[in-house]
C-alpha atoms as a PDB file:
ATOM      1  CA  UNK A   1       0.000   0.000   0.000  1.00  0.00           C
ATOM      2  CA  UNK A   2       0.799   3.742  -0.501  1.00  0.00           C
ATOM      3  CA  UNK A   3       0.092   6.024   1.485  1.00  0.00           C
ATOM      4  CA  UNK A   4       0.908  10.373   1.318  1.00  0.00           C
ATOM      5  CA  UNK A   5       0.043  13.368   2.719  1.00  0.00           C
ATOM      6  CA  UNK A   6      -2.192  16.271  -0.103  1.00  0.00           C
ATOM      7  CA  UNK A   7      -2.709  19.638   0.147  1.00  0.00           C
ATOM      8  CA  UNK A   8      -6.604  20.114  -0.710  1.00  0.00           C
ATOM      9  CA  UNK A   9      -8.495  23.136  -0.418  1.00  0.00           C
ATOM     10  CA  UNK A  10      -9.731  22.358   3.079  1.00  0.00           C
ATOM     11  CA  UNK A  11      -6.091  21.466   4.558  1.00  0.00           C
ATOM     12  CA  UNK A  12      -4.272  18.038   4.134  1.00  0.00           C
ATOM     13  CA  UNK A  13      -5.486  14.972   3.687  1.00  0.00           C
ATOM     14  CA  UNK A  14      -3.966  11.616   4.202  1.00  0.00           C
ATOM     15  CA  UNK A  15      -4.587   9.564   1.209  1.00  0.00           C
ATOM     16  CA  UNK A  16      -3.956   6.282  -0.061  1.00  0.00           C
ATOM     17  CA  UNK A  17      -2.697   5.761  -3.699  1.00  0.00           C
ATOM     18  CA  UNK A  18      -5.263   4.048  -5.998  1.00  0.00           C
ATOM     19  CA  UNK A  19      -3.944   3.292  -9.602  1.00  0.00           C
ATOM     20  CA  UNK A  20      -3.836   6.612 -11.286  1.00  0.00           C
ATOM     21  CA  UNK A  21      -5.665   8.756  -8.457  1.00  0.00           C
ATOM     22  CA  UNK A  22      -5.586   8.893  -4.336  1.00  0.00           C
ATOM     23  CA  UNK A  23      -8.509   8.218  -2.644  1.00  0.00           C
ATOM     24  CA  UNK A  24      -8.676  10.248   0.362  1.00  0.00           C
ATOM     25  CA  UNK A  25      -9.058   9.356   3.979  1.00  0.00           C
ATOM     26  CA  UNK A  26     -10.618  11.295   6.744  1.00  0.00           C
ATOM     27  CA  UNK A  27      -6.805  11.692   8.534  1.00  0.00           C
ATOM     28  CA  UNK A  28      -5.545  15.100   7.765  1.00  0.00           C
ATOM     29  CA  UNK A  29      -1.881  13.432   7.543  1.00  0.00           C
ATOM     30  CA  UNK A  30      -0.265  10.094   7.249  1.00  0.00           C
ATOM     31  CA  UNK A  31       0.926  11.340  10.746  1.00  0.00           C
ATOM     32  CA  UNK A  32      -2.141  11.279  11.915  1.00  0.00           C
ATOM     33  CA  UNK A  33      -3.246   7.866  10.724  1.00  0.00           C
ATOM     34  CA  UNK A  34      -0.267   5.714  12.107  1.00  0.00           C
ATOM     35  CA  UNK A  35      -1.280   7.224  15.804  1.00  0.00           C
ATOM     36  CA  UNK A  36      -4.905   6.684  15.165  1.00  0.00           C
ATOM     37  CA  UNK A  37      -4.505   3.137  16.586  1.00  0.00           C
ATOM     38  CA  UNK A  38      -3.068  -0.224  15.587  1.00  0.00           C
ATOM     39  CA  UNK A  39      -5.377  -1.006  12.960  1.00  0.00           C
ATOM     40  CA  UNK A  40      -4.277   1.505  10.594  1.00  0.00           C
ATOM     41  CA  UNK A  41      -3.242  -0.396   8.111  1.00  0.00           C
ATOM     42  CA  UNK A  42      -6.651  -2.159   7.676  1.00  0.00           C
ATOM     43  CA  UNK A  43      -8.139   0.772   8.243  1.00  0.00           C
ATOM     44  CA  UNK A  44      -7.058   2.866   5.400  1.00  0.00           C
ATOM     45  CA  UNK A  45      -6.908  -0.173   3.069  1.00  0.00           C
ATOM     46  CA  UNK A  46     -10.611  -0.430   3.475  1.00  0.00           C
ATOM     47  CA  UNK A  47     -11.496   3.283   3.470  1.00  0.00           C
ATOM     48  CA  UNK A  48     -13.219   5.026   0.671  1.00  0.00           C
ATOM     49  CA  UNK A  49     -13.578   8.708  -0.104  1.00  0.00           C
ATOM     50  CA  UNK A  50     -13.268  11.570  -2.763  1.00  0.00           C
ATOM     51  CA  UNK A  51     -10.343  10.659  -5.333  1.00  0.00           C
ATOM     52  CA  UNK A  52      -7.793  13.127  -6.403  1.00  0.00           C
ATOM     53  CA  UNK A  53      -6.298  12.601  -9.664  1.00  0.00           C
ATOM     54  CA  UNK A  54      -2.632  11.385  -9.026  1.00  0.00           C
ATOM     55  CA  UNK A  55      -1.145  13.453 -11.723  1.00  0.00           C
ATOM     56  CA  UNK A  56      -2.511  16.671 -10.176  1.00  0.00           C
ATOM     57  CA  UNK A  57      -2.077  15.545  -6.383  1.00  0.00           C
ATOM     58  CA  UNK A  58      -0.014  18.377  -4.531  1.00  0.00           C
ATOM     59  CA  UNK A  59       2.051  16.769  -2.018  1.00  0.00           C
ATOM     60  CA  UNK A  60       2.756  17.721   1.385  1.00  0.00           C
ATOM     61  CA  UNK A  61       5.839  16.397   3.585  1.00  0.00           C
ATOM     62  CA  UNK A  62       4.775  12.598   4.096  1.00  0.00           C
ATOM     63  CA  UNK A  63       4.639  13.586   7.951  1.00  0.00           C
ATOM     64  CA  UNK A  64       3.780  17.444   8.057  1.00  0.00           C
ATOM     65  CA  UNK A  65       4.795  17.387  11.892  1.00  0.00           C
ATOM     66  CA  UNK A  66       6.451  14.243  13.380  1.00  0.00           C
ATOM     67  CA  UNK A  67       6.897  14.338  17.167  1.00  0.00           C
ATOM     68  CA  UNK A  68      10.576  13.041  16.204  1.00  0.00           C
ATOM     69  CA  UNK A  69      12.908  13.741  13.128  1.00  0.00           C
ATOM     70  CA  UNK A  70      16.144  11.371  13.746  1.00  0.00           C
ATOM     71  CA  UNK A  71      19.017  11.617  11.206  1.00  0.00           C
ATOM     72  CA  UNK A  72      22.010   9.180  10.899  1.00  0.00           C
ATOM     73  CA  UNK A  73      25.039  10.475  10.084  1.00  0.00           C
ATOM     74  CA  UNK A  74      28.435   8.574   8.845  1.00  0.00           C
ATOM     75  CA  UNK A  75      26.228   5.258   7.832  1.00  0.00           C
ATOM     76  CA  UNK A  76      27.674   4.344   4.340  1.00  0.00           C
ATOM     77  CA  UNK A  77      31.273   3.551   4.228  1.00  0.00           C
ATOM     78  CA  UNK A  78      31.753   5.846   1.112  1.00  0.00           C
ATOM     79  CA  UNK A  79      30.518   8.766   2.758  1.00  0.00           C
ATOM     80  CA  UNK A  80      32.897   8.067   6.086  1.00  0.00           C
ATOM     81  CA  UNK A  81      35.673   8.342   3.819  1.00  0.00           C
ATOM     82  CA  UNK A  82      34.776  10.885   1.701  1.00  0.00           C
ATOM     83  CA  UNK A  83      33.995  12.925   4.747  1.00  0.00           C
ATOM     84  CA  UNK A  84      37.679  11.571   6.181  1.00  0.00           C
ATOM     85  CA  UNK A  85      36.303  10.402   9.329  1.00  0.00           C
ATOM     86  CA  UNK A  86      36.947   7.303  11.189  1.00  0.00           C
ATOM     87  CA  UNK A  87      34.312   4.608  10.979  1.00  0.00           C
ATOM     88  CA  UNK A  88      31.659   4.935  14.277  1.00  0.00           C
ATOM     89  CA  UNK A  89      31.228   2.047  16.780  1.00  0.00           C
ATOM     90  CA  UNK A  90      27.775   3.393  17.390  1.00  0.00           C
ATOM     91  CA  UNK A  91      25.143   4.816  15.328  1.00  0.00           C
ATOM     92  CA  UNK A  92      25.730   9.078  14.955  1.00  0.00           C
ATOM     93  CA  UNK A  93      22.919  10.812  15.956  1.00  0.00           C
ATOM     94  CA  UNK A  94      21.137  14.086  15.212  1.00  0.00           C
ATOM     95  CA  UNK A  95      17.655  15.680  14.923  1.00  0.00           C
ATOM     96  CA  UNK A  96      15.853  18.443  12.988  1.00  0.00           C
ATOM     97  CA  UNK A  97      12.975  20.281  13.633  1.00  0.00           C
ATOM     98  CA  UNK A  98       9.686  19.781  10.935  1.00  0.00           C
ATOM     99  CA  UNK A  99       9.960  23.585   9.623  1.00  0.00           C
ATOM    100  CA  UNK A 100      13.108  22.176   7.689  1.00  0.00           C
ATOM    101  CA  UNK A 101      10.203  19.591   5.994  1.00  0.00           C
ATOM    102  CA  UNK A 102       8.980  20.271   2.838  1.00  0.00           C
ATOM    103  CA  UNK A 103       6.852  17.889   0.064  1.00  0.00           C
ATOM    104  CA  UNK A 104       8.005  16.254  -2.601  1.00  0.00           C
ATOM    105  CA  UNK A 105       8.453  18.467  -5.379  1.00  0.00           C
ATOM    106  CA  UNK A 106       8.083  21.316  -3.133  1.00  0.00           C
ATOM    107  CA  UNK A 107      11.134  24.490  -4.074  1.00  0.00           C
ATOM    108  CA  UNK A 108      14.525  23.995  -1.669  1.00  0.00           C
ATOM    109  CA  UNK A 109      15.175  27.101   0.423  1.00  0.00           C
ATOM    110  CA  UNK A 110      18.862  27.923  -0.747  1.00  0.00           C
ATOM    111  CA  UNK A 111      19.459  30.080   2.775  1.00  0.00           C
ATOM    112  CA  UNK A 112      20.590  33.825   2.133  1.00  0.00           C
ATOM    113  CA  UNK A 113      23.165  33.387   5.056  1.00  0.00           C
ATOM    114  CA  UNK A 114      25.267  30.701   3.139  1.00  0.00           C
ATOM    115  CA  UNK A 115      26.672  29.613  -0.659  1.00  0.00           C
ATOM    116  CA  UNK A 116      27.413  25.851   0.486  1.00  0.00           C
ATOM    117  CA  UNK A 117      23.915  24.181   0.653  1.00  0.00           C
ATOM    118  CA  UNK A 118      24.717  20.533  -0.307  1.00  0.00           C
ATOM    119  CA  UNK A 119      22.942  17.230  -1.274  1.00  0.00           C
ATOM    120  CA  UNK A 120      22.694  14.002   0.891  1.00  0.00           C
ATOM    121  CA  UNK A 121      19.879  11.335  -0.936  1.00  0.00           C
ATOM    122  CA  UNK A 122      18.784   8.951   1.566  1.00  0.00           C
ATOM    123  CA  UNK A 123      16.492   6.322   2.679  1.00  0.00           C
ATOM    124  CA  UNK A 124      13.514   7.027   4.978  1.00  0.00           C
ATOM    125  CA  UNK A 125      11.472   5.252   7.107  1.00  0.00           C
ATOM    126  CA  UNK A 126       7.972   6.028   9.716  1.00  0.00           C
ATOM    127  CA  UNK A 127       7.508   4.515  12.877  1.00  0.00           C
ATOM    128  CA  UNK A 128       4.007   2.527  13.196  1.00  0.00           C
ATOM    129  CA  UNK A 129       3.815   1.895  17.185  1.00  0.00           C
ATOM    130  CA  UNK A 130       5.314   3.292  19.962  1.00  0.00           C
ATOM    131  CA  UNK A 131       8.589   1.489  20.147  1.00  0.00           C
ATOM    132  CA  UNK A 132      10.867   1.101  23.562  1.00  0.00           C
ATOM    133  CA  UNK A 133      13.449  -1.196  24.014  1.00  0.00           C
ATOM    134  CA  UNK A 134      12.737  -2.878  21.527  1.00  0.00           C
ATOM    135  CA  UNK A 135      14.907  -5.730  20.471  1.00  0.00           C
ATOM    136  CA  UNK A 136      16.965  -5.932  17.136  1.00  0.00           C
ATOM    137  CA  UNK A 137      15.423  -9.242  16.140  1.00  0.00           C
ATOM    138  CA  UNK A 138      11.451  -7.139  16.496  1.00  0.00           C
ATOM    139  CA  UNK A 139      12.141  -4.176  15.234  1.00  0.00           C
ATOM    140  CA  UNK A 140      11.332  -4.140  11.998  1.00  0.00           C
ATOM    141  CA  UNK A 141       7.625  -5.186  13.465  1.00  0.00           C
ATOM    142  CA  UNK A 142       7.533  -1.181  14.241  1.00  0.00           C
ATOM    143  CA  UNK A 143       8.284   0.443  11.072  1.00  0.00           C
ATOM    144  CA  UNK A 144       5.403   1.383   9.426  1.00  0.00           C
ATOM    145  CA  UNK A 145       6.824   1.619   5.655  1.00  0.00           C
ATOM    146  CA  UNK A 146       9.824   3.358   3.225  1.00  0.00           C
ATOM    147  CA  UNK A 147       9.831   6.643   2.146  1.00  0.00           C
ATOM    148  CA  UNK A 148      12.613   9.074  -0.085  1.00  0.00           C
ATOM    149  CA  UNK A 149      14.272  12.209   2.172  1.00  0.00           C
ATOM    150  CA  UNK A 150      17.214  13.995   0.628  1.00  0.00           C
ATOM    151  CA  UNK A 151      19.075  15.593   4.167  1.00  0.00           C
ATOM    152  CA  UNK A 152      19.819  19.113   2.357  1.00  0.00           C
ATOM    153  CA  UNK A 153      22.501  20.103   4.301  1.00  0.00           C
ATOM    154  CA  UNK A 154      24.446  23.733   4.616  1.00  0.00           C
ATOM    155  CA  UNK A 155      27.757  22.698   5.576  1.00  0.00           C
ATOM    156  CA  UNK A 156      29.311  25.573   6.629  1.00  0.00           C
ATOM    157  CA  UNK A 157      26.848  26.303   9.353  1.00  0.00           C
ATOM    158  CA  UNK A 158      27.218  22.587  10.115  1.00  0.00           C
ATOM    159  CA  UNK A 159      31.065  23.151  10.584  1.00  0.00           C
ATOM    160  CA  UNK A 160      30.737  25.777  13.042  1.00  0.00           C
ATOM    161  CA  UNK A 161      30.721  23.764  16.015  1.00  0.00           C
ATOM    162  CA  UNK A 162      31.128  19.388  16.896  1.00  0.00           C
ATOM    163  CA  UNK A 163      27.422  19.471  16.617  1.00  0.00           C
ATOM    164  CA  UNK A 164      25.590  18.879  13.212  1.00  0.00           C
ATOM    165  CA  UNK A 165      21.926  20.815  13.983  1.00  0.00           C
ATOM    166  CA  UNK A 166      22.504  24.041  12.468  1.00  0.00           C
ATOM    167  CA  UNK A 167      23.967  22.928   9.443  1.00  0.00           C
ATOM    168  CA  UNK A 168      21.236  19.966   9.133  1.00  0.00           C
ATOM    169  CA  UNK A 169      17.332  22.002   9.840  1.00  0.00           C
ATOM    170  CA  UNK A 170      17.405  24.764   7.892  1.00  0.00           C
ATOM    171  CA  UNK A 171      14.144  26.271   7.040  1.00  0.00           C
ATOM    172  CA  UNK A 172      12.091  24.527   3.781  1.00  0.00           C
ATOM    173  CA  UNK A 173      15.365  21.994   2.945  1.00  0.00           C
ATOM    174  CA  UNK A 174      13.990  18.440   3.490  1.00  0.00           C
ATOM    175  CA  UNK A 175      11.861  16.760   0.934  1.00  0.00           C
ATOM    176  CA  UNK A 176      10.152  13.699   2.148  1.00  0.00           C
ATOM    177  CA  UNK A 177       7.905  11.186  -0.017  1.00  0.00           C
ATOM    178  CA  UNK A 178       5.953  11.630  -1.923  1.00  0.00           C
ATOM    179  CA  UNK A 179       5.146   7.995  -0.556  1.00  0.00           C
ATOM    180  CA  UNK A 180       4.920   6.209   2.314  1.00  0.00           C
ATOM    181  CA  UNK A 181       5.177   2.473   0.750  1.00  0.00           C
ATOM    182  CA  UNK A 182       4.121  -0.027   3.504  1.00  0.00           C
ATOM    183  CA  UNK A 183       6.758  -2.303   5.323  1.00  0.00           C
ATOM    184  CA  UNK A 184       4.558  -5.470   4.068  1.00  0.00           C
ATOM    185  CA  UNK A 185       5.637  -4.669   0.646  1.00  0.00           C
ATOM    186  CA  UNK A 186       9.058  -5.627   0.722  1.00  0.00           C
ATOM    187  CA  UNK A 187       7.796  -8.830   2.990  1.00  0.00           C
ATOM    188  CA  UNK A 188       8.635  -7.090   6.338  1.00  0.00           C
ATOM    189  CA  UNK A 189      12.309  -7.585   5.730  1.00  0.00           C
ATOM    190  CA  UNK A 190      14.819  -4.913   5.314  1.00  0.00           C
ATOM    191  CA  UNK A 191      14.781  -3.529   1.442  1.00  0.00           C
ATOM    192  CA  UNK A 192      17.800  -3.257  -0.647  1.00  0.00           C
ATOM    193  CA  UNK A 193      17.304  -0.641  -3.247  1.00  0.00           C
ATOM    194  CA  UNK A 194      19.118   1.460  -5.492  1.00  0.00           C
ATOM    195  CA  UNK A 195      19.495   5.577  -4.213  1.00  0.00           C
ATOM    196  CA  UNK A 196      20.381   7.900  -6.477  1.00  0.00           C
ATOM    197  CA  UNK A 197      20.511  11.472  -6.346  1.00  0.00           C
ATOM    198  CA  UNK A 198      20.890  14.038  -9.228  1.00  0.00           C
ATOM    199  CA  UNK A 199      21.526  17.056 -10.023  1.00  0.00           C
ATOM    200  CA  UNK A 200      20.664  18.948 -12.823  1.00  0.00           C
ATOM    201  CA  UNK A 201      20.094  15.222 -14.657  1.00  0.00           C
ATOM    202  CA  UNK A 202      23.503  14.971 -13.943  1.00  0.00           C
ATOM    203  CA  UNK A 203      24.059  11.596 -11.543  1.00  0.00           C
ATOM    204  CA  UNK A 204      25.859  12.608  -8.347  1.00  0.00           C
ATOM    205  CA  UNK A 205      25.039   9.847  -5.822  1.00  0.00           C
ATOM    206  CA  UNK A 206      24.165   6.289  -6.415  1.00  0.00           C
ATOM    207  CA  UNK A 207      24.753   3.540  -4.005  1.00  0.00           C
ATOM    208  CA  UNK A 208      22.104   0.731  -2.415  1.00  0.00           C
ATOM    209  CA  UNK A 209      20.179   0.631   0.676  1.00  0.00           C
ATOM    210  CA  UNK A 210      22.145  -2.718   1.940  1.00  0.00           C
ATOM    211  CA  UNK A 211      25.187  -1.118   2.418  1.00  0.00           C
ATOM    212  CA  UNK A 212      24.160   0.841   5.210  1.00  0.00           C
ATOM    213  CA  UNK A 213      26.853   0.431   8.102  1.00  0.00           C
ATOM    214  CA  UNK A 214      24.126   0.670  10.909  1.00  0.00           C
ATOM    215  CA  UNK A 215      20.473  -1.317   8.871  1.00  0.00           C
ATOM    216  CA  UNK A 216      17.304  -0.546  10.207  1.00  0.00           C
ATOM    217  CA  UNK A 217      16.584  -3.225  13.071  1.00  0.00           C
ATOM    218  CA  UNK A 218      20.017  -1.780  14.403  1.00  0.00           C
ATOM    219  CA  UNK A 219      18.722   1.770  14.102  1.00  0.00           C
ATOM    220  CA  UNK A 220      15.143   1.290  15.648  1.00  0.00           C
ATOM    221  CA  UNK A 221      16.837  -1.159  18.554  1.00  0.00           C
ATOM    222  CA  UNK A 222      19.672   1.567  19.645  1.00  0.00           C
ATOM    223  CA  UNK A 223      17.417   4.764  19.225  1.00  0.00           C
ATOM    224  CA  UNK A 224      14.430   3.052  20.959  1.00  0.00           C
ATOM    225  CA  UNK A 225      16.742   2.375  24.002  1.00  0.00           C
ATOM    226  CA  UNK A 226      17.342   5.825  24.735  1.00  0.00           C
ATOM    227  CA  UNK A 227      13.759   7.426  24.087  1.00  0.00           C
ATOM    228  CA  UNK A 228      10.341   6.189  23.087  1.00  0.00           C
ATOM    229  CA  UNK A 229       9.935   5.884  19.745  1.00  0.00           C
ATOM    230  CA  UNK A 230       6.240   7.569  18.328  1.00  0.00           C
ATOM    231  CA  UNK A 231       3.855   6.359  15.398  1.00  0.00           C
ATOM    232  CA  UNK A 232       4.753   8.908  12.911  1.00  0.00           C
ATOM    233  CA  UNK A 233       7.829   9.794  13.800  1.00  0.00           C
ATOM    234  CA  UNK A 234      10.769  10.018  10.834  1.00  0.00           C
ATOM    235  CA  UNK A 235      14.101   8.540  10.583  1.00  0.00           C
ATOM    236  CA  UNK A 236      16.598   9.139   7.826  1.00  0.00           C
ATOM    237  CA  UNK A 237      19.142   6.574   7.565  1.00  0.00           C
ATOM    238  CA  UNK A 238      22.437   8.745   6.351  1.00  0.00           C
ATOM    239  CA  UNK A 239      23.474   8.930   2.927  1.00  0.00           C
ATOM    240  CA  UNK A 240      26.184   7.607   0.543  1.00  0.00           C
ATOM    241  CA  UNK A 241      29.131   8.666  -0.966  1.00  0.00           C
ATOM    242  CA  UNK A 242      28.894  11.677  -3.890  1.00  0.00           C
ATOM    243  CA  UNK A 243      27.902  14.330  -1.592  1.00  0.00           C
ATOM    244  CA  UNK A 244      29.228  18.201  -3.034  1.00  0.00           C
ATOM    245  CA  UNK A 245      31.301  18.212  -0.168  1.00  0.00           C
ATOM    246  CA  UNK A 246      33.723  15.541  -0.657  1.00  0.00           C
ATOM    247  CA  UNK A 247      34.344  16.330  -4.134  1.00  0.00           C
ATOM    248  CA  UNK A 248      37.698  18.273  -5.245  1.00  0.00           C
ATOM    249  CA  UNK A 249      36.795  21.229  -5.786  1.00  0.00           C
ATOM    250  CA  UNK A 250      33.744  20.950  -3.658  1.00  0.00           C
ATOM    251  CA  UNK A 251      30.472  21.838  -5.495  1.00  0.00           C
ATOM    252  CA  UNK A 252      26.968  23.176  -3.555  1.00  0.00           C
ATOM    253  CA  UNK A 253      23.526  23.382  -5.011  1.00  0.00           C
ATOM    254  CA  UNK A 254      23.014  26.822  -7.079  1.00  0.00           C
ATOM    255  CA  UNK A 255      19.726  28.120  -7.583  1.00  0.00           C
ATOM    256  CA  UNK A 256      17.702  27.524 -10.625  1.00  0.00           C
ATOM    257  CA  UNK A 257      19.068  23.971 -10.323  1.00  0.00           C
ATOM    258  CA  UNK A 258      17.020  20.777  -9.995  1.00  0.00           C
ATOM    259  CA  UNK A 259      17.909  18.562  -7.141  1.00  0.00           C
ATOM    260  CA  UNK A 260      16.301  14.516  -8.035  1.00  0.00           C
ATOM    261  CA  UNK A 261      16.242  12.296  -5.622  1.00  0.00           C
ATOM    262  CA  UNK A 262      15.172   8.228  -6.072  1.00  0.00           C
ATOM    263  CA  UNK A 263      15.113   5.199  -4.114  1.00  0.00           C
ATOM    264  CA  UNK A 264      13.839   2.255  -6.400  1.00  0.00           C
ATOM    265  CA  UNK A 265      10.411   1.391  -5.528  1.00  0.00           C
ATOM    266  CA  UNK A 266       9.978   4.095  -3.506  1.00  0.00           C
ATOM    267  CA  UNK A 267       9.417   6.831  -6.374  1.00  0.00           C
ATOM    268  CA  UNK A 268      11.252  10.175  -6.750  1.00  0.00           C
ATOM    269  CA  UNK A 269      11.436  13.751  -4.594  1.00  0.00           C
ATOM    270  CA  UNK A 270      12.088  16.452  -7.637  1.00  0.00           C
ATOM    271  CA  UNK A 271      12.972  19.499  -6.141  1.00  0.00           C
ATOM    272  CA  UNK A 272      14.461  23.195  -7.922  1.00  0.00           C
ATOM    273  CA  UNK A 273      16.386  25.394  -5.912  1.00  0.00           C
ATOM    274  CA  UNK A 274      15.170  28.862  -4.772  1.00  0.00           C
ATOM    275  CA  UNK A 275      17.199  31.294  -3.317  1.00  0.00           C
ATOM    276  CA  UNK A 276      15.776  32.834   0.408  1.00  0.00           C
ATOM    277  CA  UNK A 277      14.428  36.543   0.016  1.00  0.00           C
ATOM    278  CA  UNK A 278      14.597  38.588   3.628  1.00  0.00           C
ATOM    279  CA  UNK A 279      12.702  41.352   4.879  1.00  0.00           C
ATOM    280  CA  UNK A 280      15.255  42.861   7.148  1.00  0.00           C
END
């Protein structure tokens, strides 16, 4: 099943995809129907409502306001060494906050404070069920499905200090979905899929889900240890090797450009650059 979150002229709508159109549901986000109870799944499988052609479906962030965004840094070997850093023992932690969320073909905010605004494709996933301690061996029981997040990152702000934060949320950076593609589809076992990420049609990233350092039964087990883990909450798994950063010379999004993200099966974030505008 596939699941997103439209914009509709009374607010958003969680809606689940149908062929060529979405029917909606009465949810207002996909949010909001993981934490509407266990049977959520059946529950919008069964529903039926108003349809929305899928070709002129306007698409929300997947989650418009997750209690929890948790990034992974450092979790494909060809990013640790692009990035020169020594390979973790333990998974490397971060957050953002949901105004860095945007949909999925949604304009990237290109920050007026910064030239070095930079790519990082990346595999996402949504917590069904409140998840605590869980063990490595059940947690894939809690992830509700697979979605596509690109972690637009501005790297000199995320150089400033030890801490990644400012350089990782951003205002209007972080495209999620368009889809949330159930965990049952892939037969409730970790997926291996192709990323890619481009940029201007021009292939900058391209690696596979399996060679994540830290998969997602490790993820959910460690993160779930230290705090409770909410239906609806986001976590990106880190991203491959091909980032702007680690090239020589280093190259950051411009605007005008097109930034293309794609994890097979998952479908595509397509997102052009747009430079911020103040008022000060």
């Amino acid at each position: 099943m596939r699941l997103a979150t439209l914009r509709t002229d009374d607010g958003t709508r969680a809606a689940r995809r149908d062929g060529d159109s979405y029917i909606l549901l009465t949810h207002t986000d996909v949010g909001a129907l993981l934490s509407s109870g266990d049977d959520w799944h059946n529950a919008a499988r069964a529903a039926e409502g108003d349809r929305v052609d899928a070709a002129k479906a306007v698409h929300a962030p997947l989650v418009p306001h997750p209690n929890k965004i948790i990034c992974l840094g450092l979790n494909y070997a060809t990013h640790i060494n692009e990035m020169g850093r020594d390979t973790p023992r333990y998974p490397t932690l971060f957050a953002k906050y949901d105004g860095s969320l945007i949909g999925a073909y949604d304009p990237i905010t290109l920050p007026a404070v910064s030239d070095s605004t930079d790519w990082e494709a990346e595999l996402g996933f949504v917590i069904g069920r409140p998840a605590r301690h869980v063990p490595k061996e059940k947690a894939l029981d809690f992830v509700a499905g697979y979605t596509v997040v690109n972690d637009v990152t501005v790297r000199e702000y995320q150089r400033r200090t030890r801490e990644f934060l400012a350089g990782k949320t951003f205002e209007a950076t972080t495209p999620v979905g368009p889809e949330l593609v159930t965990a049952d589809e892939f037969g409730d076992k970790e997926p291996d899929l192709e990323i890619r990420c481009e940029v201007d049609g021009e292939v900058m990233q391209r690696s596979r889900t399996s060679d994540l350092l830290f998969g997602i039964a490790d993820i959910v087990a460690y993160v779930s240890d230290i705090i409770t883990l909410l239906a609806g909450d986001i976590i990106c798994t880190g991203t491959p090797g091909g980032v702007g950063d680690g090239r020589d010379p280093k190259v950051y999004l411009k605007e005008g450009q097109t930034l293309r993200t794609v994890v097979e099966g998952l479908g595509e974030t397509r997102n052009v650059c747009v430079r911020e505008t103040t008022t000060a």
